[in-house]
Protein backbone atom coordinates (compact mmCIF):
# COMPACT_ATOMS: atom_id res chain seq x y z
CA UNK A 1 -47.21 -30.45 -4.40
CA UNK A 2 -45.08 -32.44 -7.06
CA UNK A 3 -45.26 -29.53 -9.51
CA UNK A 4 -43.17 -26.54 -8.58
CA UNK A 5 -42.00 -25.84 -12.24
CA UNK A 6 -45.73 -24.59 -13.14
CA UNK A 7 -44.69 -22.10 -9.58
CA UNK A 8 -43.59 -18.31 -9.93
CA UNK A 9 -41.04 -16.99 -8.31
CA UNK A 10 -43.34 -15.43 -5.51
CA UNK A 11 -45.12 -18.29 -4.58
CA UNK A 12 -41.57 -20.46 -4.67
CA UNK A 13 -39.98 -17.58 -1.89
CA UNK A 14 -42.79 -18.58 0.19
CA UNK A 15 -42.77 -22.17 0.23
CA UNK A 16 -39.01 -21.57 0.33
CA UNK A 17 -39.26 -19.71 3.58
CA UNK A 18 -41.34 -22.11 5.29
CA UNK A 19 -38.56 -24.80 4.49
CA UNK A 20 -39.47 -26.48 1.83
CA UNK A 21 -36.67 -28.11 0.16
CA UNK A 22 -38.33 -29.17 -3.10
CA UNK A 23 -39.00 -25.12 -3.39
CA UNK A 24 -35.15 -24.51 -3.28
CA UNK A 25 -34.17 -27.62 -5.62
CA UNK A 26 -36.23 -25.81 -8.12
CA UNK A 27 -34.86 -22.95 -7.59
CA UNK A 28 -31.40 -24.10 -8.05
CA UNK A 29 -32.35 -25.78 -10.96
CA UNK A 30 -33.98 -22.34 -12.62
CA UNK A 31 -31.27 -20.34 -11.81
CA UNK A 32 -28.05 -22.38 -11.61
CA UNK A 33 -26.97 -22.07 -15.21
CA UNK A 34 -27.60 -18.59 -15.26
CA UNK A 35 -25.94 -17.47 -12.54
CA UNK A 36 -22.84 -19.71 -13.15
CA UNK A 37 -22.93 -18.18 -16.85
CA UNK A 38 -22.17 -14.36 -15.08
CA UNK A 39 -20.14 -15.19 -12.85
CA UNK A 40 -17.57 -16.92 -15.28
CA UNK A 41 -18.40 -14.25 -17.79
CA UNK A 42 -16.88 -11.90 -14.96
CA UNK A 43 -14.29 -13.62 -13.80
CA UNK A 44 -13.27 -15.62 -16.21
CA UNK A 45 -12.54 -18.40 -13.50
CA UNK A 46 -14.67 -21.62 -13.90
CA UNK A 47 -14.08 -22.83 -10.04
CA UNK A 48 -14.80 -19.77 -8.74
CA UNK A 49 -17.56 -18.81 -10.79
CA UNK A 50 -19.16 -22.29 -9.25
CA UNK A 51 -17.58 -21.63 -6.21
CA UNK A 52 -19.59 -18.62 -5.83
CA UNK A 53 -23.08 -19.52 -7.28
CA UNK A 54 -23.11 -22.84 -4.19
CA UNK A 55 -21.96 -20.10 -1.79
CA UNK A 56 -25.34 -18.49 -2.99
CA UNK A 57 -27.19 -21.12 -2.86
CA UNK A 58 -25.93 -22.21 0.56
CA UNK A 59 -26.54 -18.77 1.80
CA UNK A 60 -30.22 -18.80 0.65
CA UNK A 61 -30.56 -22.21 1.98
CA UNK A 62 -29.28 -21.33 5.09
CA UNK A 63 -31.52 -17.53 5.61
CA UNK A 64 -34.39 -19.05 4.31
CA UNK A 65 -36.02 -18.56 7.32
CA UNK A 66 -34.95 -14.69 7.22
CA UNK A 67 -36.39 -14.42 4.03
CA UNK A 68 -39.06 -11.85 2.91
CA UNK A 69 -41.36 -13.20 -0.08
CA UNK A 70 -39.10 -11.92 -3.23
CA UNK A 71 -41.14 -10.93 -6.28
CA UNK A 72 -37.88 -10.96 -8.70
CA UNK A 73 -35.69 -13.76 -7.31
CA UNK A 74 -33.81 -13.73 -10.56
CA UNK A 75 -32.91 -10.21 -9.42
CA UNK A 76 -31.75 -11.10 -5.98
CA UNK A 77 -29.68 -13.60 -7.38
CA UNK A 78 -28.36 -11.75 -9.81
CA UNK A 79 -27.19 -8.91 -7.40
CA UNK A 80 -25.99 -11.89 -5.16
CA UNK A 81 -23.50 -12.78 -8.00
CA UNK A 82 -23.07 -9.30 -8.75
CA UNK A 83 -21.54 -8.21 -5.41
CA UNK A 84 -19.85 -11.57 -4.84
CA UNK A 85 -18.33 -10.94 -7.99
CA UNK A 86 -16.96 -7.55 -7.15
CA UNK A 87 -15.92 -9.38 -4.00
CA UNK A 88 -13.60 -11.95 -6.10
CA UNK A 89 -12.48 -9.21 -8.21
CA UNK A 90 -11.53 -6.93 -5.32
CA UNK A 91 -9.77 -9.70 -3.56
CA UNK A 92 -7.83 -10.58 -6.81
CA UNK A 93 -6.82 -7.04 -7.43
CA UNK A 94 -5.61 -6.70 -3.21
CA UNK A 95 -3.93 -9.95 -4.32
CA UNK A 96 -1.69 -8.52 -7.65
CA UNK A 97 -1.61 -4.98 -5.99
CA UNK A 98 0.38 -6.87 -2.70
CA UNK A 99 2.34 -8.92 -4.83
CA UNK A 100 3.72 -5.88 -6.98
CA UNK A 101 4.59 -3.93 -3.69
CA UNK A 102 6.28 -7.12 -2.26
CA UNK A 103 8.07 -7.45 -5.75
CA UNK A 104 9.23 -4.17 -5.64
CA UNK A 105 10.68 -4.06 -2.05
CA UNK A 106 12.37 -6.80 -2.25
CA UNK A 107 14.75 -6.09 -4.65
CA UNK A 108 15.76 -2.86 -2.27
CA UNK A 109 18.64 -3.83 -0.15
CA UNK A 110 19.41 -2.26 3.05
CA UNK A 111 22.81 -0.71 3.11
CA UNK A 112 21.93 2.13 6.04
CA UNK A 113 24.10 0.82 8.56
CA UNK A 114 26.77 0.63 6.18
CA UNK A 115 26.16 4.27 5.00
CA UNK A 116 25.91 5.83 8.48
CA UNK A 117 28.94 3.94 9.17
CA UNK A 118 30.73 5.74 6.39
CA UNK A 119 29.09 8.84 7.13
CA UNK A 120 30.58 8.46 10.62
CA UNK A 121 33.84 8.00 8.75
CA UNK A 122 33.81 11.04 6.81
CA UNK A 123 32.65 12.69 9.39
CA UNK A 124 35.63 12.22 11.57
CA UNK A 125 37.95 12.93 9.03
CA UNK A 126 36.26 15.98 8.43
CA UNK A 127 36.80 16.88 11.97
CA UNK A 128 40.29 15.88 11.86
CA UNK A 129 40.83 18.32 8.60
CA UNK A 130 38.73 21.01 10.89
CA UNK A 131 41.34 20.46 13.63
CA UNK A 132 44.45 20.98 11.19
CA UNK A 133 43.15 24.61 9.86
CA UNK A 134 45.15 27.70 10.84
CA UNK A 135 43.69 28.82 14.01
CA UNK A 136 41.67 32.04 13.34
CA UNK A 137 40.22 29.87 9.73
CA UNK A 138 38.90 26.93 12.37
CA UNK A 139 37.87 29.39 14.64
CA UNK A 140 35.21 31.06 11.94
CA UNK A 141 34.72 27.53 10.31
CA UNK A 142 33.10 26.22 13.69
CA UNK A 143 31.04 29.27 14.55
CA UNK A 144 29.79 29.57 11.07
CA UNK A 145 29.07 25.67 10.47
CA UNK A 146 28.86 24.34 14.37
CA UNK A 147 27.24 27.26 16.32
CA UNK A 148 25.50 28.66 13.18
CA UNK A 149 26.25 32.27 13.52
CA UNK A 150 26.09 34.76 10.89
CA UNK A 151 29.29 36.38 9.56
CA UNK A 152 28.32 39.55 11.43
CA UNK A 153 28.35 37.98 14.38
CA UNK A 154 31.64 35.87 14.31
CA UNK A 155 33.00 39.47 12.98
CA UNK A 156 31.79 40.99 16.27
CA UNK A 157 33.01 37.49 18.33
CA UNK A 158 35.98 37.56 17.24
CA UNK A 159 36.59 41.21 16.82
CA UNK A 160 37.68 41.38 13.36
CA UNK A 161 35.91 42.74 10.23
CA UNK A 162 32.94 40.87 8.01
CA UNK A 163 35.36 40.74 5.26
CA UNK A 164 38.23 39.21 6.91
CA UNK A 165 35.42 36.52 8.42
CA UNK A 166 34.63 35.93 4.76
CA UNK A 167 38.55 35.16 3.86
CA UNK A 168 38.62 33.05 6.58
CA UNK A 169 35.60 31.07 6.01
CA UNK A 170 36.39 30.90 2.21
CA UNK A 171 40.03 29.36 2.80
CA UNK A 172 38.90 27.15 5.13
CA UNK A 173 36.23 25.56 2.64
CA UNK A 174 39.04 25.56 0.17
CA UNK A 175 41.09 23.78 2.44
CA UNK A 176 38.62 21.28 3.40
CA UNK A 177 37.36 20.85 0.24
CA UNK A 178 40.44 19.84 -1.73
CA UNK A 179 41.81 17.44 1.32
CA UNK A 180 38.00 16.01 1.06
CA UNK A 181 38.27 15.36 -2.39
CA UNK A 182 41.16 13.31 -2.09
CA UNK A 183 39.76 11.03 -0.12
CA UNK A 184 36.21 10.35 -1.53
CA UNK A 185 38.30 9.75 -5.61
């Protein structure tokens, strides 16, 4: 058959199917303009836009045995470049959407040793301040802030009154924080 212009779509499926490669050169050359015309419409990318309408091409080539008989092949192609499309468009979006996050961290630095090394610093200075209180002021400083107990029960601990655990507790934090402030200006 020399004349597979004069040939619907249908009838070109079939002859496609059983491997006839004059079937799928007209094919190609019906649709090939029009699907290359979406897909750079879409993507706005001339290589890819070709890139994708071979892969289509290739893929029908390849399943033609697979096929059914197609009544609308310009409709399976067209959802062919559709979802390839969406595909290319996904991809490129992953793409920008990796590059922002790897943009962003970047430009973070990571200074955590350094802080938990001052933290350990201020920590044992702290202690060392702790250690230089008046006795009965570290005493209620460590049960408050180390053990966690309530002012009622250091009061009952250390058998004095809540108030005089509040006097305590409140000259100690005035103690510690004015020698604190001296060293973190």
């Amino acid at each position: 058959m020399s004349n597979y212009n004069i040939l619907n779509d249908k009838e070109l499926t079939a002859l496609l199917s059983s491997g006839d490669g004059h079937a799928f050169t007209e094919i190609y050359n019906r649709y090939w303009k029009k699907l290359f015309s979406v897909a750079t419409n879409k993507i706005n990318d001339l290589n890819e836009a070709e890139e994708i309408v071979q892969d289509i091409f290739v893929s029908l080539w390849k399943r033609r045995d697979d096929l059914c008989v197609i009544d609308t092949l310009s409709s399976y192609l067209a959802v062919s470049v559709k979802y390839r499309v969406i595909k290319i468009l996904d991809k490129r979006y992953n793409q920008q959407k990796y590059s922002d996050f790897t943009r962003g961290t970047t430009n973070i630095v990571d200074n955590s040793t350094e802080q938990w090394l001052e933290f350990e610093e201020l920590r044992g200075r702290l202690m060392e301040f702790v250690a230089d209180l008046p006795e009965k002021c570290r005493l209620a400083y460590r049960l408050s802030r180390e053990s966690g107990l309530s002012q009622k029960k250091i009061a009952v601990k250390m058998g004095i009154s809540e108030k005089t655990v509040e006097a305590h507790l409140g000259k100690a934090l005035k103690i510690l924080r004015t020698r604190l402030s001296q060293i973190l200006l």
